[in-house]
Protein backbone atom coordinates (compact mmCIF):
# COMPACT_ATOMS: atom_id res chain seq x y z
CA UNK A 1 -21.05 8.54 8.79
CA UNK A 2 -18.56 9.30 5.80
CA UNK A 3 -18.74 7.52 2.42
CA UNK A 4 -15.36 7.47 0.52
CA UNK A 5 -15.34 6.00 -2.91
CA UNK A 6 -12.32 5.47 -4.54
CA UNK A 7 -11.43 5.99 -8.54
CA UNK A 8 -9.08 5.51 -10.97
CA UNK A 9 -7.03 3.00 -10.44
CA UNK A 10 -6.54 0.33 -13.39
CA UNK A 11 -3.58 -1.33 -15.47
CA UNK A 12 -0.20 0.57 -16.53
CA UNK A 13 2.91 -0.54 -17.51
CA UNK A 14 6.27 0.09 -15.26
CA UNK A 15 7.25 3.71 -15.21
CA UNK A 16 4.02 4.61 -16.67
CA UNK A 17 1.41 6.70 -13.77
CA UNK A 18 -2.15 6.84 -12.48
CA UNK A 19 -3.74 9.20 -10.27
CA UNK A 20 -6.05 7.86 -7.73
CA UNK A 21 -9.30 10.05 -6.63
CA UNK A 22 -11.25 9.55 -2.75
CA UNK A 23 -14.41 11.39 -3.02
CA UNK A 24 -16.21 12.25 0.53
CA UNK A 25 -19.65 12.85 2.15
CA UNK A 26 -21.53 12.94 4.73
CA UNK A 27 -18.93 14.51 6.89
CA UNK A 28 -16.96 18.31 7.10
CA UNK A 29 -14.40 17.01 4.83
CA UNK A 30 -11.96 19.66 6.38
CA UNK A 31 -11.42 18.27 9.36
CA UNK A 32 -10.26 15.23 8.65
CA UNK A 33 -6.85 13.27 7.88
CA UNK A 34 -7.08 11.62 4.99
CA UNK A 35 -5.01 8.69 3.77
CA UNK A 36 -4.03 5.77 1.01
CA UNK A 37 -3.17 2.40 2.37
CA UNK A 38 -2.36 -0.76 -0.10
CA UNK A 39 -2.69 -4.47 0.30
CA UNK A 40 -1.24 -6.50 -2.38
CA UNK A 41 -1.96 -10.23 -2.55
CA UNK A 42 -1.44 -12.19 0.49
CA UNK A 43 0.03 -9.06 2.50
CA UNK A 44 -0.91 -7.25 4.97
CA UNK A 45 -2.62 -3.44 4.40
CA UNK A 46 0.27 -1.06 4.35
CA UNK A 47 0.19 2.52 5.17
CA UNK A 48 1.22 4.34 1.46
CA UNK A 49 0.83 8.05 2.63
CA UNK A 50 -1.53 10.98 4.75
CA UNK A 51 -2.74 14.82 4.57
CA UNK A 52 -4.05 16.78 7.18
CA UNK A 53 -7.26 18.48 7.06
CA UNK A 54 -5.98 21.90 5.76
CA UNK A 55 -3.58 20.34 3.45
CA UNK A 56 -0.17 21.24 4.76
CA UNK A 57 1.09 18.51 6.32
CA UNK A 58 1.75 15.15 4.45
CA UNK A 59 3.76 12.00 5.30
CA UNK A 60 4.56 9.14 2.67
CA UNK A 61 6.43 6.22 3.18
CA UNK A 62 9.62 5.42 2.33
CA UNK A 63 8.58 2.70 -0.73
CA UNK A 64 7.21 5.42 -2.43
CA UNK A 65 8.65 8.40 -1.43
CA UNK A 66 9.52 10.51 -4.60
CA UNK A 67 7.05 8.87 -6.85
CA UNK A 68 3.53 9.57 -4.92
CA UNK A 69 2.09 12.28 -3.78
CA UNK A 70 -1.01 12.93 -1.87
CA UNK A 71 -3.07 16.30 -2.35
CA UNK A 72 -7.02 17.27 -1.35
CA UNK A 73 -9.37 19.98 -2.77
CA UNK A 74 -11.51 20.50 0.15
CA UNK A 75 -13.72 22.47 -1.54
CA UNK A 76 -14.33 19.46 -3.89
CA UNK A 77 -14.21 16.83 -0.78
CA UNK A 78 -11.96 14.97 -2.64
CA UNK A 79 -8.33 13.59 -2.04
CA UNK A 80 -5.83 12.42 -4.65
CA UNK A 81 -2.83 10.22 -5.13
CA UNK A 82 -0.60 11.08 -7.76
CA UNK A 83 1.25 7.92 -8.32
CA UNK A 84 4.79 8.22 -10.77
CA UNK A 85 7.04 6.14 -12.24
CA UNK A 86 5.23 2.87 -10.97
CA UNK A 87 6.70 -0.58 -10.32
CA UNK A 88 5.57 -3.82 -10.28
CA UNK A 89 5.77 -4.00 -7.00
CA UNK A 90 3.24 -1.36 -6.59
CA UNK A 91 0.02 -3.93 -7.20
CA UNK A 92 -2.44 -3.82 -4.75
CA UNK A 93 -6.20 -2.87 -3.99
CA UNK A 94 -5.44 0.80 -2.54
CA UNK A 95 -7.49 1.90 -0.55
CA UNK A 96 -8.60 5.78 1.20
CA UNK A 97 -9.24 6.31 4.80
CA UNK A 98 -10.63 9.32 6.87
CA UNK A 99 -10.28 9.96 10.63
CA UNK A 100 -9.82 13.35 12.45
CA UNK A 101 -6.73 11.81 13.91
CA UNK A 102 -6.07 9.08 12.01
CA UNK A 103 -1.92 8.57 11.74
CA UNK A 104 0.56 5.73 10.43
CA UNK A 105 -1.98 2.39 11.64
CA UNK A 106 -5.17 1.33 9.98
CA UNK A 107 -6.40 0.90 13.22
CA UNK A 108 -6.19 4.45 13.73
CA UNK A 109 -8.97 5.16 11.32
CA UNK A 110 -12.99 5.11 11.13
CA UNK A 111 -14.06 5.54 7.88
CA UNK A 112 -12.71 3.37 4.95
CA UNK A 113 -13.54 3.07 1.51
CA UNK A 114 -14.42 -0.23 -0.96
CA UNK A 115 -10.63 -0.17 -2.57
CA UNK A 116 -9.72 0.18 -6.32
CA UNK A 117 -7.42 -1.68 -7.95
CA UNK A 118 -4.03 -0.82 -8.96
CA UNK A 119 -1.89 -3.40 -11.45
CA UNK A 120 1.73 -2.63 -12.57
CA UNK A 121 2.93 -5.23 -15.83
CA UNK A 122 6.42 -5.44 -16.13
């Protein structure tokens, strides 16, 4: 099993930014894809962005391409979302994932954590 528990998240004004922390255990970190997916009120979970195991690969969609970025300290077991010049648009529980070949659906991946809350005022 791998425990993820999210942190971070909380209420910002648009434009304004929050970084988003997914700590890890029970599991070689490493060698798994992390990833942030949001669900905002009455949608369905979205896929927000992913990082390979070592780091170098990363994929974000297109709503928030240019303002988020994803990053991991594996020796830390940790991932991160960097999250810029927010919107209000951008409210939703987000929410890390782990698989060792998890991808774009949240189908694709085993190990979830409890979600932390994200609010963007106008």
């Amino acid at each position: 099993q791998m425990r993820l528990v999210e942190s971070g998240g909380g209420l910002v004004q648009a434009g304004g930014s929050l970084r988003l922390s997914c700590a890890a255990s029970g599991r070689t970190f490493s060698m798994y894809t992390m990833a942030w997916f949001r669900q905002a009120p009455g949608k369905e979970r979205e896929f927000v962005t992913r990082i390979s195991g070592s780091g170098g690969v990363a994929y974000v969609a297109d709503s928030v391409k240019g303002r988020f970025t994803i990053s991991r300290d594996n020796a830390k077991n940790t991932v991160y979302l960097q999250m810029n010049s927010l919107k209000p648009e951008d409210t939703a529980v987000y929410y890390c994932a782990a698989d060792p070949v998890g991808k774009f659906s949240q189908n694709e991946y085993s190990y979830w954590g409890q979600g932390t809350q994200v609010t963007v005022s106008s």
